[in-house]
C-alpha atoms as a PDB file:
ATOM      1  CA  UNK A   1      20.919  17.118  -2.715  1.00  0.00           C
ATOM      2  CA  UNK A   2      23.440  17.074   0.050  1.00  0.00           C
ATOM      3  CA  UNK A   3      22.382  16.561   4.000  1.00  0.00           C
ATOM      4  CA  UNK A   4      21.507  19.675   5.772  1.00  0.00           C
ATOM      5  CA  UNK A   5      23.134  18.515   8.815  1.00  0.00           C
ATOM      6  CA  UNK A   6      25.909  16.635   7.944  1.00  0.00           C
ATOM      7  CA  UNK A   7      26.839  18.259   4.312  1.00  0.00           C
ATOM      8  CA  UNK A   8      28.752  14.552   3.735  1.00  0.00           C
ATOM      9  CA  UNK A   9      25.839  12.224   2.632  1.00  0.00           C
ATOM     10  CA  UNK A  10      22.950  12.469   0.068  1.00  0.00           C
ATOM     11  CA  UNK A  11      19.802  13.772   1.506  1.00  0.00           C
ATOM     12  CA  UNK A  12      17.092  11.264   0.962  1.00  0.00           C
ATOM     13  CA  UNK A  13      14.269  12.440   3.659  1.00  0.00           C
ATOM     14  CA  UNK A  14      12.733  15.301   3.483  1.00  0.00           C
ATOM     15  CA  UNK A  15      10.301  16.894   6.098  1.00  0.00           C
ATOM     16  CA  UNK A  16       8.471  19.967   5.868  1.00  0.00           C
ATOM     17  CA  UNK A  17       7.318  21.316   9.125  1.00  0.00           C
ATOM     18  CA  UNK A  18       4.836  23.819   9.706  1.00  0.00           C
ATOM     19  CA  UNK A  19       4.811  26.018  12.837  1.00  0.00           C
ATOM     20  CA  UNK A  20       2.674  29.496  13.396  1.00  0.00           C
ATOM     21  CA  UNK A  21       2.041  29.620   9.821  1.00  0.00           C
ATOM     22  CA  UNK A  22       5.852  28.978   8.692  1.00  0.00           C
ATOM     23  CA  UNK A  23       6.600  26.492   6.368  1.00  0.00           C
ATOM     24  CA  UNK A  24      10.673  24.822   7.339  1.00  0.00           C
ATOM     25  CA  UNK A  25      12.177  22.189   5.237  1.00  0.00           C
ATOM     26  CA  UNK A  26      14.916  19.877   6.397  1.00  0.00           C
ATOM     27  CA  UNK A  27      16.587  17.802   3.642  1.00  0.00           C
ATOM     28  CA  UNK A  28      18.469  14.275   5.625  1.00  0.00           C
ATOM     29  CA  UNK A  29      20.571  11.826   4.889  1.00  0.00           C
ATOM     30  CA  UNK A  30      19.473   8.387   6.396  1.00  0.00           C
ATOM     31  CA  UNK A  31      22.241   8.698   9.364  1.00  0.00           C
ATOM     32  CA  UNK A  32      21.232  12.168  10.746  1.00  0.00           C
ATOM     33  CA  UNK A  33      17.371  11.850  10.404  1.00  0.00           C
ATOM     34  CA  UNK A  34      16.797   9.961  13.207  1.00  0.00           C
ATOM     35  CA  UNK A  35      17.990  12.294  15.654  1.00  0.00           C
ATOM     36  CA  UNK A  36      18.467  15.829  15.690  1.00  0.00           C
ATOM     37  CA  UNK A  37      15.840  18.749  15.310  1.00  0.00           C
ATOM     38  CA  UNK A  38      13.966  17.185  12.721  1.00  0.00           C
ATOM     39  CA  UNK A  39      14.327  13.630  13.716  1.00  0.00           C
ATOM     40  CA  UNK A  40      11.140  14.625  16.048  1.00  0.00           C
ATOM     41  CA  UNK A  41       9.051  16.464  13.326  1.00  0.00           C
ATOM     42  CA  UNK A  42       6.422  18.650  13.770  1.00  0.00           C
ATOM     43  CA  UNK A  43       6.755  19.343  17.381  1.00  0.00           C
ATOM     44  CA  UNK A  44       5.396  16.051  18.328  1.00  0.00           C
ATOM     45  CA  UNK A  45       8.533  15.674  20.659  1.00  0.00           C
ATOM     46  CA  UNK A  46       8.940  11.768  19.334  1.00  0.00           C
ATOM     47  CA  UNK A  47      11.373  10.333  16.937  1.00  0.00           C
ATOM     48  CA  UNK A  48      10.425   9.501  13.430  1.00  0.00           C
ATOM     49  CA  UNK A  49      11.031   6.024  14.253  1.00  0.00           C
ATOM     50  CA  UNK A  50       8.491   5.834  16.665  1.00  0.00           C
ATOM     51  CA  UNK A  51       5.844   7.182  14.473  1.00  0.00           C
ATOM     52  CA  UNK A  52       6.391   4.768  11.945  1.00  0.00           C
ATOM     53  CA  UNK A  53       7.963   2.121  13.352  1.00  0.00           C
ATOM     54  CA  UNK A  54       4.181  -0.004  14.016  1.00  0.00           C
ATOM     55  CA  UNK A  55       3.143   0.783  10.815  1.00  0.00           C
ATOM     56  CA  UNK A  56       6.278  -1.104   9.629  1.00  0.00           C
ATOM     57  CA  UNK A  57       6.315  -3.552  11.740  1.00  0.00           C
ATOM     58  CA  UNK A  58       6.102  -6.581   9.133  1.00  0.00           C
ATOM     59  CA  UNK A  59       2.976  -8.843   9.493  1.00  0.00           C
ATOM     60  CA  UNK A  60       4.045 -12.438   8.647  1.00  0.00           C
ATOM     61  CA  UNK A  61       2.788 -12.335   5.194  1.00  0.00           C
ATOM     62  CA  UNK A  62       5.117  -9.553   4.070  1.00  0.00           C
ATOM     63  CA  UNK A  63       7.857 -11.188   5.309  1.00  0.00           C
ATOM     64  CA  UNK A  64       7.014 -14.044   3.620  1.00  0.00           C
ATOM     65  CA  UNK A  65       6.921 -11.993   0.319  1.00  0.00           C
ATOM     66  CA  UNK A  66      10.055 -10.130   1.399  1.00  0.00           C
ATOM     67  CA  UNK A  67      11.870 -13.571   1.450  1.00  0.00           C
ATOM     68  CA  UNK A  68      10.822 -14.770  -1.612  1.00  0.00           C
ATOM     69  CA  UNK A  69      11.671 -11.050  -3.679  1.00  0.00           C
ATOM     70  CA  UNK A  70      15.040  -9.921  -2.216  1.00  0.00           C
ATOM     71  CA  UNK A  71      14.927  -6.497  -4.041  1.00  0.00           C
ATOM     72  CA  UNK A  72      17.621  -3.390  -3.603  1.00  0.00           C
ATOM     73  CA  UNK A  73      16.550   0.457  -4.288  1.00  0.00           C
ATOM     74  CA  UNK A  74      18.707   1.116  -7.643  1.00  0.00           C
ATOM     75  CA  UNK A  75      18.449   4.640  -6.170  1.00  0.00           C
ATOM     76  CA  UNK A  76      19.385   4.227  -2.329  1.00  0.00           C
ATOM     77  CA  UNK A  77      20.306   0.769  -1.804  1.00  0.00           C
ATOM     78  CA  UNK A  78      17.653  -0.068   0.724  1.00  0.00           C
ATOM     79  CA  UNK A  79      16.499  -3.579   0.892  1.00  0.00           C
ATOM     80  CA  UNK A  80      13.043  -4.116   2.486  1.00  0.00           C
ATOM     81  CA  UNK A  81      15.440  -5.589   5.739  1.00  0.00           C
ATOM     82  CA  UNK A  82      16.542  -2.277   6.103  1.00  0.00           C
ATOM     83  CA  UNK A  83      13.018  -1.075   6.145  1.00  0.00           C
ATOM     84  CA  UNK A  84      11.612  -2.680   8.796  1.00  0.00           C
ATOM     85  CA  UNK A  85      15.470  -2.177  11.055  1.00  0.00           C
ATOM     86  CA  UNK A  86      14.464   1.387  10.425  1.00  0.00           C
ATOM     87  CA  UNK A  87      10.705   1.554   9.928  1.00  0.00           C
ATOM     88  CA  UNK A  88      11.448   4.472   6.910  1.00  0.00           C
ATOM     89  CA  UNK A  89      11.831   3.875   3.317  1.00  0.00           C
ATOM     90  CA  UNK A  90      14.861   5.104   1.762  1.00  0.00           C
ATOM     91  CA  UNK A  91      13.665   7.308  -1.002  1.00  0.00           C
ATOM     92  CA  UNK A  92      10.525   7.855  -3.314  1.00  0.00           C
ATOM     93  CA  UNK A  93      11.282   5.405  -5.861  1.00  0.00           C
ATOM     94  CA  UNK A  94      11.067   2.434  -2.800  1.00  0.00           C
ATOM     95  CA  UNK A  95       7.558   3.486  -2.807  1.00  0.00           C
ATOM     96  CA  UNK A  96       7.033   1.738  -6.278  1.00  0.00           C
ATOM     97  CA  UNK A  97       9.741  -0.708  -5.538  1.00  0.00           C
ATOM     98  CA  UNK A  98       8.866  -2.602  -2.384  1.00  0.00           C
ATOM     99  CA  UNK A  99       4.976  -1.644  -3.630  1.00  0.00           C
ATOM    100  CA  UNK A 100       3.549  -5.211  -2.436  1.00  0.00           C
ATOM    101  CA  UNK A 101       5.354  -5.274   0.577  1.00  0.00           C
ATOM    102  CA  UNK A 102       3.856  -2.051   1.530  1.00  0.00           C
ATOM    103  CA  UNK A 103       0.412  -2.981   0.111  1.00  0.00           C
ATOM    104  CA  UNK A 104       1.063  -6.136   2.528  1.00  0.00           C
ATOM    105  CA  UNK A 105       1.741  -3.678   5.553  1.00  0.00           C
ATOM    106  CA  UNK A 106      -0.969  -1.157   4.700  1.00  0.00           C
ATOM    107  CA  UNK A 107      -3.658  -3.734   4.413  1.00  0.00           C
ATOM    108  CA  UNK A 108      -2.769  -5.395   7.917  1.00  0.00           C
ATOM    109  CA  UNK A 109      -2.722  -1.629   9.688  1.00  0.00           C
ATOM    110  CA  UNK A 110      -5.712   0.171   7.834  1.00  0.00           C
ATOM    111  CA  UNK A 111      -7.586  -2.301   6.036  1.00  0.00           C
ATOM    112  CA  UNK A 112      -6.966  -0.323   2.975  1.00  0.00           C
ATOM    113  CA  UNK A 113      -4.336   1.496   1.033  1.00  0.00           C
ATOM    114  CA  UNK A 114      -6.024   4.714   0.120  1.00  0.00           C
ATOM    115  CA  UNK A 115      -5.881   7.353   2.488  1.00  0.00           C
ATOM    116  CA  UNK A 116      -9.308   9.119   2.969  1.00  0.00           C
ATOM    117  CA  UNK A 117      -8.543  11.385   6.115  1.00  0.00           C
ATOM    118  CA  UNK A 118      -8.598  15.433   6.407  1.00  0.00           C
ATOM    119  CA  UNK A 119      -6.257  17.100   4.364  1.00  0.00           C
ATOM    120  CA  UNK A 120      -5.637  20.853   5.497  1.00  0.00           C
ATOM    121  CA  UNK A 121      -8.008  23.728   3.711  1.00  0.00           C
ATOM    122  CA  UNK A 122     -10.033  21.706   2.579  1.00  0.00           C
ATOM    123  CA  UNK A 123     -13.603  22.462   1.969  1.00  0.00           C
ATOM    124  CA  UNK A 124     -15.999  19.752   4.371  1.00  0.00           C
ATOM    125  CA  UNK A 125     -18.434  18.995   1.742  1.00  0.00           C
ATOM    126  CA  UNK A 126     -15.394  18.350  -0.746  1.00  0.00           C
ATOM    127  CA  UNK A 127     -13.981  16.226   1.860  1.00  0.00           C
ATOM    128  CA  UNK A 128     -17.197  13.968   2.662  1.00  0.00           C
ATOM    129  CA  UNK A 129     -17.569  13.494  -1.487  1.00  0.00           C
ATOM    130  CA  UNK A 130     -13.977  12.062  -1.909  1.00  0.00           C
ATOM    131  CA  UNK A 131     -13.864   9.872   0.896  1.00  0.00           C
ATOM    132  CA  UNK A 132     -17.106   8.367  -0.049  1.00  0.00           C
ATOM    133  CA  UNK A 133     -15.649   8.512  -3.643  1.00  0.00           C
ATOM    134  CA  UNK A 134     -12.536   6.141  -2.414  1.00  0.00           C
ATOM    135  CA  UNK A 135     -14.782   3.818  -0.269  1.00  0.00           C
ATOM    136  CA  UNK A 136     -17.085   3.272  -3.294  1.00  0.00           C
ATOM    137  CA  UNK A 137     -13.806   3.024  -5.440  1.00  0.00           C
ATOM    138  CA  UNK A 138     -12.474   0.158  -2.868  1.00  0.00           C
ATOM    139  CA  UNK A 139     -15.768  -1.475  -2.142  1.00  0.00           C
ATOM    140  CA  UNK A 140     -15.707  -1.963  -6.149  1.00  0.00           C
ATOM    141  CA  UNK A 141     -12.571  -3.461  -6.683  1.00  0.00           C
ATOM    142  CA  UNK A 142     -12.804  -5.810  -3.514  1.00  0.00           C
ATOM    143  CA  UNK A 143     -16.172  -7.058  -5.244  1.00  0.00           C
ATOM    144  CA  UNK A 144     -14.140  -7.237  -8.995  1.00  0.00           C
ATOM    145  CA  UNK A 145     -11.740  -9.635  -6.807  1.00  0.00           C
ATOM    146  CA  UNK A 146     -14.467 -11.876  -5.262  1.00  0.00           C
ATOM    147  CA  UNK A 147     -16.410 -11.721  -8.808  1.00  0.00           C
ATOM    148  CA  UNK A 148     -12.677 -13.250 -10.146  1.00  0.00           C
ATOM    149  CA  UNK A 149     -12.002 -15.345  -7.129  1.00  0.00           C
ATOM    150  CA  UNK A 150     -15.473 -17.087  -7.647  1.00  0.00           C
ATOM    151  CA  UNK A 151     -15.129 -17.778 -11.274  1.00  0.00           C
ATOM    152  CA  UNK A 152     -11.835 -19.395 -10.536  1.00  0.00           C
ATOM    153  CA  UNK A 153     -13.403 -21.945  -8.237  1.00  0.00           C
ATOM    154  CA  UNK A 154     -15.980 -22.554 -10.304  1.00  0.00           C
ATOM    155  CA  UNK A 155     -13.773 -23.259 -12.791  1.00  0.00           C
ATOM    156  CA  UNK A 156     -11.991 -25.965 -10.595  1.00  0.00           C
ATOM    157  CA  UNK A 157     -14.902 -27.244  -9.391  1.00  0.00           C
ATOM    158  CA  UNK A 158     -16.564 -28.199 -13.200  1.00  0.00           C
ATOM    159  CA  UNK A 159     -13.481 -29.877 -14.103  1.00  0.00           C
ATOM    160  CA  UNK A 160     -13.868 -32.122 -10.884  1.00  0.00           C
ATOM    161  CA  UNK A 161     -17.306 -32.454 -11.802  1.00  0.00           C
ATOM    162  CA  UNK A 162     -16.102 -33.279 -14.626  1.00  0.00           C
ATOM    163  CA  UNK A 163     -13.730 -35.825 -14.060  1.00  0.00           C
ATOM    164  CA  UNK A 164     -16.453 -37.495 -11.877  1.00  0.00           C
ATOM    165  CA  UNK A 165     -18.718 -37.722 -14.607  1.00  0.00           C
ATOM    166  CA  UNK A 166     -21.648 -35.836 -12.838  1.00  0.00           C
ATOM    167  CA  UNK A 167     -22.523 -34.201 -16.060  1.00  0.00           C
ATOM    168  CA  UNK A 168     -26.177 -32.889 -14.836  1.00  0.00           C
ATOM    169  CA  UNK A 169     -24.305 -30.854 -12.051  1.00  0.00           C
ATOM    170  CA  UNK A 170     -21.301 -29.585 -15.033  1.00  0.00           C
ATOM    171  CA  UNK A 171     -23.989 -28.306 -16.981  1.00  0.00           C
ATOM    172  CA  UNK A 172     -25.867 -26.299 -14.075  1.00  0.00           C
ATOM    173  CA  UNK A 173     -21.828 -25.114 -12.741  1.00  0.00           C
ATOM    174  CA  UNK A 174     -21.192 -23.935 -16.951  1.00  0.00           C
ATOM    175  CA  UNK A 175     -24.389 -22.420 -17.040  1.00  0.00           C
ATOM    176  CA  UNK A 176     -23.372 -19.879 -14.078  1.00  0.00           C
ATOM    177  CA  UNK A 177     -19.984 -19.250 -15.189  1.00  0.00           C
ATOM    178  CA  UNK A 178     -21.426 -17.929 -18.582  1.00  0.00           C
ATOM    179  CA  UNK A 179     -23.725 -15.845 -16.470  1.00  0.00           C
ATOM    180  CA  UNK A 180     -21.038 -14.460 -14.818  1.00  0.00           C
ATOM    181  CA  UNK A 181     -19.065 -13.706 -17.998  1.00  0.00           C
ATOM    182  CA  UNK A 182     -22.108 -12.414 -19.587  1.00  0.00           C
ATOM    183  CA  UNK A 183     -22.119  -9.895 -16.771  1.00  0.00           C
ATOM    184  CA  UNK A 184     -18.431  -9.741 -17.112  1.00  0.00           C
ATOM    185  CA  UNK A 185     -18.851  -8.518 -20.736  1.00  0.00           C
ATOM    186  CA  UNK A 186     -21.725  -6.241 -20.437  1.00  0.00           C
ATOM    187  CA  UNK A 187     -19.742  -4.409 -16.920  1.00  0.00           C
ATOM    188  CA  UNK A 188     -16.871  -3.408 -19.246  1.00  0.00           C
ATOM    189  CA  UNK A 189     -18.884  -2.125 -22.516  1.00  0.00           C
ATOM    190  CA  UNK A 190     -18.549   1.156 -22.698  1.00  0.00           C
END
């Protein structure tokens, strides 16, 4: 899809604004979005840029990952450099391609990476059940991750143990990892 402004360049941001009850679409190329009618979208009267631009702002960490994976869109050609000159990704598929780096960035900002705001029409009591839905969903996988991160120290720690001959405290450490992967095992049976 070409650029509606330019009619040169592929189009690879799309905005859909909604004014009065009128739904307008603007398809950009990655030159012409920044400025222009719908380089302030939705009437806020600032640049996309602006909006995004502290969300993207790369924590440490990401850049840390960024350095070690130097990735390019197939699609677009971004790199994650040009994501955070930019603060916009470059098309959908960077979504799924600079996914941890993102993850990275999301985590920092919102201390998650599920969105569980309002969504328009939507019924309040709908609402309130999916956002408690998501937390539950989150709170669960956060615990799955300590649950893992703990039996990987215990792990470490029995073969110290181990090593050190303290075989009254390896036997009390194996005992509670096959707790835990008694628990594991009865967690996933269906």
């Amino acid at each position: 899809m070409e650029c509606d402004k330019c009619h040169k360049a592929r189009a690879t941001m799309h905005f859909t604004s909604i004014e009065n009850g009128k739904s307008r679409e603007a398809h950009l190329c990655p030159s012409c979005a920044p400025g222009g009618d719908f380089g302030t979208p939705f009437g806020l009267g600032i640049s996309l840029g602006k909006i995004l631009g502290p969300l993207l702002d790369m924590p440490a960490k990401a850049k840390i990952v960024a350095k070690k994976n130097i990735k390019k869109c197939p699609s677009c050609g971004t790199t994650w450099a040009m994501i955070e000159e930019q603060h916009r990704l470059g098309c959908p598929n960077d979504y799924e391609i600079f996914a941890e780096e993102l993850e990275v960035v999301l985590r920092e900002h919102h201390r998650s990476t599920r969105h569980v705001g309002k969504r328009p029409g939507m019924d309040p009591e709908v609402r309130k059940a999916e956002n408690a839905a998501a937390v539950k969903a989150e709170a669960e996988r956060e615990a799955k991750e300590a649950k893992e991160t703990k039996h990987k120290k215990l792990l470490e720690e029995l073969d110290q143990v181990v090593k050190t001959e303290n075989y009254e405290k390896a036997a009390e450490i194996r005992d509670h990892i096959k707790a835990m992967e008694e628990e594991r095992k009865k967690e996933q049976a269906p």
